[in-house]
N, C-alpha and C. Protein backbone atom coordinates (compact mmCIF):
# COMPACT_ATOMS: atom_id res chain seq x y z
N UNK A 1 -25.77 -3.49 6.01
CA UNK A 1 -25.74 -4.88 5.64
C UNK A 1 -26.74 -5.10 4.50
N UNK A 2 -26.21 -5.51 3.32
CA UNK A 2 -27.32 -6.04 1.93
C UNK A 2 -27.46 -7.57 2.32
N UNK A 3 -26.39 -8.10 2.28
CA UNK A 3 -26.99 -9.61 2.29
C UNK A 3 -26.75 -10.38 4.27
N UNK A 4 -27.81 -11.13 3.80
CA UNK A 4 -27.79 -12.09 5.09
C UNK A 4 -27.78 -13.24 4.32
N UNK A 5 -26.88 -13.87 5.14
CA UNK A 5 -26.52 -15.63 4.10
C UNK A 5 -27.08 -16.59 4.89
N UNK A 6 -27.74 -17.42 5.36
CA UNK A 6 -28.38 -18.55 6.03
C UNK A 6 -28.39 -19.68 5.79
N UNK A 7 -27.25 -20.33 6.56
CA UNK A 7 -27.19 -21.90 6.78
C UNK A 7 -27.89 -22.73 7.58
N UNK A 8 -28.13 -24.05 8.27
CA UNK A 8 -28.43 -24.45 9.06
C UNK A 8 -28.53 -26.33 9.26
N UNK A 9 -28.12 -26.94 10.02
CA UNK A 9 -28.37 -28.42 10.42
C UNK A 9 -27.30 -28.66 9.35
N UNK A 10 -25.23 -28.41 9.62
CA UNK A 10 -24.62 -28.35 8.54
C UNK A 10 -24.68 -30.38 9.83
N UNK A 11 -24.47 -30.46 10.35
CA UNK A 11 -24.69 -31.87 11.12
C UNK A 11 -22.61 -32.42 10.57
N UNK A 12 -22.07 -31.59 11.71
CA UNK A 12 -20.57 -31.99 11.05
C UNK A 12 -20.72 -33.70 11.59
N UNK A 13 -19.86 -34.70 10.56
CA UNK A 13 -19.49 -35.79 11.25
C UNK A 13 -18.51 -36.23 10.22
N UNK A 14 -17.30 -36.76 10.80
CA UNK A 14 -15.91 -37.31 9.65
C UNK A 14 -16.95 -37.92 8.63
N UNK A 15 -17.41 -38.37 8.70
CA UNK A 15 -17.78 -39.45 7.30
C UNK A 15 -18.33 -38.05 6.47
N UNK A 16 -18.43 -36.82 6.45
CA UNK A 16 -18.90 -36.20 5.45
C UNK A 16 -18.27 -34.83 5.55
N UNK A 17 -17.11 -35.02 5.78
CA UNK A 17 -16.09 -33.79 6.01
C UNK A 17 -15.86 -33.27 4.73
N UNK A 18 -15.15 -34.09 3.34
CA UNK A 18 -15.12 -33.99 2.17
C UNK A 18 -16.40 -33.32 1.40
N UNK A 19 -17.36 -33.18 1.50
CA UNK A 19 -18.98 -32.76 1.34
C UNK A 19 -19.07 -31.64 1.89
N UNK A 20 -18.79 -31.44 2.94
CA UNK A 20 -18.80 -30.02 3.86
C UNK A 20 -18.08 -29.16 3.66
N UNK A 21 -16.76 -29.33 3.56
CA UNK A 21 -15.83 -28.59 3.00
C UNK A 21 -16.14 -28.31 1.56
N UNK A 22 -16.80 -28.76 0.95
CA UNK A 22 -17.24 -28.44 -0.62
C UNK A 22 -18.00 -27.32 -0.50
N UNK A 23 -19.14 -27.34 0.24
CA UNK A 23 -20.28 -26.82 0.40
C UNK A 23 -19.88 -25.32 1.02
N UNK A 24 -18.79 -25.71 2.04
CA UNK A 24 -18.45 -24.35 2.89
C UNK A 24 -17.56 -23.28 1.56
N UNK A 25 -16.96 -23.96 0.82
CA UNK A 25 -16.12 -23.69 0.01
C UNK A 25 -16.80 -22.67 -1.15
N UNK A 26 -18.20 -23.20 -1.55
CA UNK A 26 -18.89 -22.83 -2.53
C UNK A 26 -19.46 -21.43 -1.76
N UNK A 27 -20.06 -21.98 -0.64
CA UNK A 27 -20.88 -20.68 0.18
C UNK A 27 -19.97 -19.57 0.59
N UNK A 28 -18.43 -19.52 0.85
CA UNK A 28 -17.49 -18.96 0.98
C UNK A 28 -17.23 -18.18 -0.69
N UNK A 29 -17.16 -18.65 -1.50
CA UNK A 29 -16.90 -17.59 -2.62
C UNK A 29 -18.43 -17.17 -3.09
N UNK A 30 -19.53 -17.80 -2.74
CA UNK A 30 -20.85 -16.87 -2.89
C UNK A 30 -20.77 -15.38 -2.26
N UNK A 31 -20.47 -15.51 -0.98
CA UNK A 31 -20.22 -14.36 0.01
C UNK A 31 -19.41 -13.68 -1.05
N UNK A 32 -18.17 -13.93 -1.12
CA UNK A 32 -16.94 -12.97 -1.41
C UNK A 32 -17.24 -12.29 -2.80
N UNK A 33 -18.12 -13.35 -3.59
CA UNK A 33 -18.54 -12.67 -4.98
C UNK A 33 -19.87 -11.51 -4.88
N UNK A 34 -20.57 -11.31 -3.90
CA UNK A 34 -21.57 -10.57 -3.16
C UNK A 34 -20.91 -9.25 -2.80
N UNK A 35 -19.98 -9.38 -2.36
CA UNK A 35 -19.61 -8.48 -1.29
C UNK A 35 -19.19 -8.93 0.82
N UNK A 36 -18.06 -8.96 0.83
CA UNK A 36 -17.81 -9.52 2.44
C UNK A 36 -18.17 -8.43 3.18
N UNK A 37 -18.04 -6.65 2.71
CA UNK A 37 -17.99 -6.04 3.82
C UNK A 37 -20.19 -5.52 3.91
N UNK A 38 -20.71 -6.45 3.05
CA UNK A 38 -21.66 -6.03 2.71
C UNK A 38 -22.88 -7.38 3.06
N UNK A 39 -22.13 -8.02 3.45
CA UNK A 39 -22.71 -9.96 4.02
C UNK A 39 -22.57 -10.07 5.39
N UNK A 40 -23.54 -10.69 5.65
CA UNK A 40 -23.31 -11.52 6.76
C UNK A 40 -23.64 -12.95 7.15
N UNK A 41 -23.31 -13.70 7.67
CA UNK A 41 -23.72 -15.13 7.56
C UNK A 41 -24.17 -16.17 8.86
N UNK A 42 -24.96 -16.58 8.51
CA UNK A 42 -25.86 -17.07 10.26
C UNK A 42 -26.37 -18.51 10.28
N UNK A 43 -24.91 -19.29 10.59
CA UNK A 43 -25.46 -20.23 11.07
C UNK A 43 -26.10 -21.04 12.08
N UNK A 44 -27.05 -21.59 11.88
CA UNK A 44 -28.15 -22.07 12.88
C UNK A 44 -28.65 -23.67 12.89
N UNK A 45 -29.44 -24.07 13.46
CA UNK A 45 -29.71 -25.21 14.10
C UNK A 45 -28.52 -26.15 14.42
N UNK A 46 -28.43 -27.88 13.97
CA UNK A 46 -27.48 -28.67 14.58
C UNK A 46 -26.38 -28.55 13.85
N UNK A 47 -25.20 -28.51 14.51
CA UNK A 47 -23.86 -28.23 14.02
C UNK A 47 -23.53 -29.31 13.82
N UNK A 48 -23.39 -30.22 14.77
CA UNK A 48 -23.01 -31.24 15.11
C UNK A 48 -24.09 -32.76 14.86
N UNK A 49 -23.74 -33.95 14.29
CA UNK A 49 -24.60 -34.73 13.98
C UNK A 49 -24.62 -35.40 15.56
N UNK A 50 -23.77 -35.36 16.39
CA UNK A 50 -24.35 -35.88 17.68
C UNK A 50 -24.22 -34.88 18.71
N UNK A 51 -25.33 -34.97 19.58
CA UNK A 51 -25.36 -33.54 20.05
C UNK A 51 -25.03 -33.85 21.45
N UNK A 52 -24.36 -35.21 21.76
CA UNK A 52 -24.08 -35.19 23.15
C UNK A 52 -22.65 -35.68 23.04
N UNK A 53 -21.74 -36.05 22.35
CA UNK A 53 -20.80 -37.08 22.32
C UNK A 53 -20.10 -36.36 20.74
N UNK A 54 -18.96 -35.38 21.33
CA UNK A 54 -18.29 -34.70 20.45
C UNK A 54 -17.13 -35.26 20.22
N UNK A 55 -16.24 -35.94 19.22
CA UNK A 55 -14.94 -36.48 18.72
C UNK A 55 -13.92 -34.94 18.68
N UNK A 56 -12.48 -35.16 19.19
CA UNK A 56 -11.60 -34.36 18.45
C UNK A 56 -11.81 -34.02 17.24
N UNK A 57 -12.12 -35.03 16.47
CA UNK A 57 -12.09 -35.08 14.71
C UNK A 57 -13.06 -34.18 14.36
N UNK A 58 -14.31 -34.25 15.22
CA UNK A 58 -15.48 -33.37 14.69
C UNK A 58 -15.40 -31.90 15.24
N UNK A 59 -14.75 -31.70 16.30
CA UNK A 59 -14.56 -30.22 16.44
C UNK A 59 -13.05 -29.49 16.34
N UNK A 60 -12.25 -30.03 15.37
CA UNK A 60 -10.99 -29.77 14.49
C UNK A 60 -11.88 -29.33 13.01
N UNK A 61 -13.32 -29.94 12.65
CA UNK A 61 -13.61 -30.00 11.18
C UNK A 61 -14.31 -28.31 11.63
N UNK A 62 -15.16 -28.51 12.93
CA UNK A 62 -15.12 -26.97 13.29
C UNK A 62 -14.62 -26.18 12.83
N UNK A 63 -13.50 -26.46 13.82
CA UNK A 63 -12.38 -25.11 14.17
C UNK A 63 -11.95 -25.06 12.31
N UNK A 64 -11.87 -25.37 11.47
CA UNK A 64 -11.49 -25.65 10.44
C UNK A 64 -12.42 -24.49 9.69
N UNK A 65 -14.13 -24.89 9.62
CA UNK A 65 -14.89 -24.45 9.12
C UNK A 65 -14.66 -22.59 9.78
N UNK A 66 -14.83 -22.68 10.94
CA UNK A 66 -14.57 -21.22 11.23
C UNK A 66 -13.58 -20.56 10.70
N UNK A 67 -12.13 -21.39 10.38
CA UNK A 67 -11.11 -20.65 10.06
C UNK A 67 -11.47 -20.09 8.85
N UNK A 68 -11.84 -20.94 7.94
CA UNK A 68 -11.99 -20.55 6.94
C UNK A 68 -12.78 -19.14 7.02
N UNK A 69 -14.04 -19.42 7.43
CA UNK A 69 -14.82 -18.20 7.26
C UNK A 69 -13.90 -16.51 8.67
N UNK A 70 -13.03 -16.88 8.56
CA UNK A 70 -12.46 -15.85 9.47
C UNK A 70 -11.44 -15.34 8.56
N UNK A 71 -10.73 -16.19 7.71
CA UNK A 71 -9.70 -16.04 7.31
C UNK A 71 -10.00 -15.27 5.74
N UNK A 72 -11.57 -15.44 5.63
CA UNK A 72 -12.13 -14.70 4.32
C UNK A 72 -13.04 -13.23 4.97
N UNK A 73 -12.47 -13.13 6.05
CA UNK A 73 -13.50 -11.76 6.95
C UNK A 73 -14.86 -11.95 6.91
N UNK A 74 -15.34 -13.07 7.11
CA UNK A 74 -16.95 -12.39 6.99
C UNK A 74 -17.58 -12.85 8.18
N UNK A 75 -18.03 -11.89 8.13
CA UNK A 75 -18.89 -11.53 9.59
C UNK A 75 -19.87 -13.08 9.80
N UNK A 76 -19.95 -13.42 10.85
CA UNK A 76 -20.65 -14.42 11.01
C UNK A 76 -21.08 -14.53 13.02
N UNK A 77 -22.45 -14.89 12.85
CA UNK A 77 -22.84 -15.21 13.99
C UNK A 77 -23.58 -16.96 13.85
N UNK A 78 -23.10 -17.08 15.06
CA UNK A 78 -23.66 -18.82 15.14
C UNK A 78 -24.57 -19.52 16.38
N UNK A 79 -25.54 -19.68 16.28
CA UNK A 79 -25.86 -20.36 17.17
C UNK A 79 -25.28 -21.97 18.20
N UNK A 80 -24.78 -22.24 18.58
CA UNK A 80 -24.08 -23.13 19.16
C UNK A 80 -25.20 -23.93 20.38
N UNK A 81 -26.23 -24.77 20.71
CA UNK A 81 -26.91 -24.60 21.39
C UNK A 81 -27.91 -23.73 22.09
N UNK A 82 -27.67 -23.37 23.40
CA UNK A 82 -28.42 -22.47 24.06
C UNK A 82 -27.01 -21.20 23.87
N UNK A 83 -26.27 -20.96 23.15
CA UNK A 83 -24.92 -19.86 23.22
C UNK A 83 -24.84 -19.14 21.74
N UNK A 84 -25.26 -17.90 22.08
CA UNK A 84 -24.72 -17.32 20.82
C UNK A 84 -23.15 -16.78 20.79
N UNK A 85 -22.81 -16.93 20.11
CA UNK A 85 -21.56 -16.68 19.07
C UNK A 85 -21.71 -16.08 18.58
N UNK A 86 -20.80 -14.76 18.35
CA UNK A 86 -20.81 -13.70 17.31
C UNK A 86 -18.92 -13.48 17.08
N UNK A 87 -18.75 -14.09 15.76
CA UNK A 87 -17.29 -14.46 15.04
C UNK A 87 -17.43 -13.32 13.59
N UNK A 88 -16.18 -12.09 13.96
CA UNK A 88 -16.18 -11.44 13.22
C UNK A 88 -14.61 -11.38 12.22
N UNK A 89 -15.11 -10.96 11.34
CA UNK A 89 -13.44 -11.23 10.38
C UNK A 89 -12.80 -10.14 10.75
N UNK A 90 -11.18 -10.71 10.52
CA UNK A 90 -10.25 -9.44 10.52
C UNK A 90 -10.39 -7.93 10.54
């Protein structure tokens, strides 16, 4: 592994889905222009802007964000609360 990529407090909430998806978008071809089989990416602290009271809407923007980073192979582990996650690409 050369690179480790480090996100954190992406705080998903609809009102800034358009923003996030930018951001994931940009950090997604950073990786791929690096190297995917040579990256890895670790996101950490709050995922979520409310940490008790989760909407469909906000964990579809999830499942969304993961796809993406699954659907570009790159290795990724996530902290999720007290749960680690370890989401690997194709």
């Amino acid at each position: 592994m050369k690179y480790i990529f480090h996100i954190s407090d992406i705080h998903i909430d609809v009102d800034r889905e358009e923003n996030i998806f930018n951001s994931f978008n940009t950090l997604i071809n950073d990786i791929v222009k690096k190297g995917v089989s040579d990256s890895m990416l670790a996101i950490v602290g709050d995922i979520f802007e409310n940490k008790t009271i989760l909407t469909t809407s906000e964990l579809n923007i999830f499942d969304k964000l993961m796809n993406l980073l699954y659907n570009a192979k790159i290795k990724t582990i996530t902290d999720i609360g007290t749960t680690m996650v370890c989401l690997s690409g194709k």
